[in-house]
Protein backbone atom coordinates (compact mmCIF):
# COMPACT_ATOMS: atom_id res chain seq x y z
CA UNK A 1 0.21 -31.82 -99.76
CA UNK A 2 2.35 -31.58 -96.70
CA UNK A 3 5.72 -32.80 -96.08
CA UNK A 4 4.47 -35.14 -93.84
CA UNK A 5 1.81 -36.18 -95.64
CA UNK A 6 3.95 -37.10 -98.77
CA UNK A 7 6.67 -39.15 -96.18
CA UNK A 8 3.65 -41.19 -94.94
CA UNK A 9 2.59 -41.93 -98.34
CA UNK A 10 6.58 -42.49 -99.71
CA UNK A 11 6.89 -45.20 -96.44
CA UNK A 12 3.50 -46.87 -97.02
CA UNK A 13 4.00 -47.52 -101.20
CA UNK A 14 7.67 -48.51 -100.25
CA UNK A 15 6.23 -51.07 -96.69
CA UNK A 16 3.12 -52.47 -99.24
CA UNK A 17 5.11 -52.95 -102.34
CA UNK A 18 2.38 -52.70 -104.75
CA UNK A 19 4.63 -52.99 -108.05
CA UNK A 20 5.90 -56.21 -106.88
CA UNK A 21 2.20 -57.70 -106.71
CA UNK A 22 1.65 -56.67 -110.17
CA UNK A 23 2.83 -60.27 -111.62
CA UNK A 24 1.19 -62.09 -109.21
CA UNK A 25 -2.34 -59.98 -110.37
CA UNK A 26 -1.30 -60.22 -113.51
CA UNK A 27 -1.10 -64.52 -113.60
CA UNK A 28 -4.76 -64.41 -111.04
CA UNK A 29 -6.45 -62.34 -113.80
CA UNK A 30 -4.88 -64.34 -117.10
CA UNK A 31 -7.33 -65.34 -118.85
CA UNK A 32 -10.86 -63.27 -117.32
CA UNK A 33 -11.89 -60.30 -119.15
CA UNK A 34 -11.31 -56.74 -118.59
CA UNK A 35 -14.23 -56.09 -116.46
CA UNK A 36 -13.99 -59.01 -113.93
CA UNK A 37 -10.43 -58.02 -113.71
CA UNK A 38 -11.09 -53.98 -112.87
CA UNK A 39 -13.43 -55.62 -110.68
CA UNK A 40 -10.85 -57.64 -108.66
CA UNK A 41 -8.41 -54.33 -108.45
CA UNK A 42 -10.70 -52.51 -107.07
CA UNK A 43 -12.39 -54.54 -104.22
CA UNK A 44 -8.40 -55.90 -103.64
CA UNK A 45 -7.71 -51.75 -103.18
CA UNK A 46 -10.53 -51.59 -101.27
CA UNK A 47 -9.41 -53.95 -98.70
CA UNK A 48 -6.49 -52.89 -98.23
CA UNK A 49 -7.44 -49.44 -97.99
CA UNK A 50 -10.20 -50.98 -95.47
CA UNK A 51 -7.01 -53.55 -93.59
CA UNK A 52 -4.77 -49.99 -93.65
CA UNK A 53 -7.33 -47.92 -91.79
CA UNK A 54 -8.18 -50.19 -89.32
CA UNK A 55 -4.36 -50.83 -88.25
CA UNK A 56 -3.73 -47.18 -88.24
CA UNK A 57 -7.11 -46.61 -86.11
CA UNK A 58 -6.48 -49.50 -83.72
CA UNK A 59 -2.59 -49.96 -83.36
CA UNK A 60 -2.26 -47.35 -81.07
CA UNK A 61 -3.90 -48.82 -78.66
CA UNK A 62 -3.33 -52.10 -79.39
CA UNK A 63 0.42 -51.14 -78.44
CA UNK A 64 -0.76 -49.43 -75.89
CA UNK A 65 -2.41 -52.32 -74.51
CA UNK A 66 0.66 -54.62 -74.92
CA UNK A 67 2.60 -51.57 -73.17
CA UNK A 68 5.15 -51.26 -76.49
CA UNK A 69 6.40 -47.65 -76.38
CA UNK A 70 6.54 -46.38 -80.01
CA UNK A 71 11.00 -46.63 -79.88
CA UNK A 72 10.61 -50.17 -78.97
CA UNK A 73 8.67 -50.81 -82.14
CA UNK A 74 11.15 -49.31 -84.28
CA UNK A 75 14.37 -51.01 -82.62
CA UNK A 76 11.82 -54.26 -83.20
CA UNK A 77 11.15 -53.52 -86.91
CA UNK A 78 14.77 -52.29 -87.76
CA UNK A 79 15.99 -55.78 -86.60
CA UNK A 80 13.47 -57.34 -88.65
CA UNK A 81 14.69 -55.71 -91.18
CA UNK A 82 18.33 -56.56 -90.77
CA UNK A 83 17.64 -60.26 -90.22
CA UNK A 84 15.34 -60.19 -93.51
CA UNK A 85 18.27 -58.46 -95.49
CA UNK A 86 21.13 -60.53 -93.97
CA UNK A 87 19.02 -63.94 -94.43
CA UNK A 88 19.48 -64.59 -97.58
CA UNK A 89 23.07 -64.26 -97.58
C-alpha cells in the first residue's frame, strides 16, 4: 500500500468515525439475531461505501461547478472545525 493510499484511508476512518457508531448499532440490533444483524452491517457498509464513491466521483465537479478552488474548501472545513471544537466550551 502506498503512502498515500494509507493517509487517505487514516483521514477517511478518522472523518467517518466508525467506532463511535458502534453503540448506536449496537442498541438498533438489541434484541434481532445474529443473521439479521450481519445483514444490517453489511448493506449499512455497503451504502456508505456506495454514498463514499459517489462524493469522491462527483465532488470535483460539483466544486467545480460552484467555482470552490480546492484551498477554499480547506480554509472552509478548518473553520468548521474550530467552531465545532470551540462550541462546546
Amino acid at each position: 500500500m502506498s503512502p498515500q493510499v494509507a493517509q487517505l484511508f487514516g483521514i477517511l476512518f478518522m472523518m467517518i468515525g466508525p467506532v463511535a457508531l458502534i453503540p448506536s448499532f449496537d442498541a438498533l440490533t438489541r434484541g434481532v439475531d445474529d443473521a439479521t444483524a450481519r445483514k444490517v452491517a453489511v448493506r449499512s457498509a455497503l451504502f456508505a461505501g456506495a454514498g463514499l464513491m459517489l462524493a469522491s466521483f462527483a465532488g470535483a465537479q460539483v466544486l467545480k461547478n460552484l467555482g470552490a478552488s480546492p484551498p477554499a474548501l480547506i480554509i472552509a472545513s478548518g473553520l468548521i472545525l474550530a467552531l465545532s471544537v470551540l462550541g462546546p466550551m
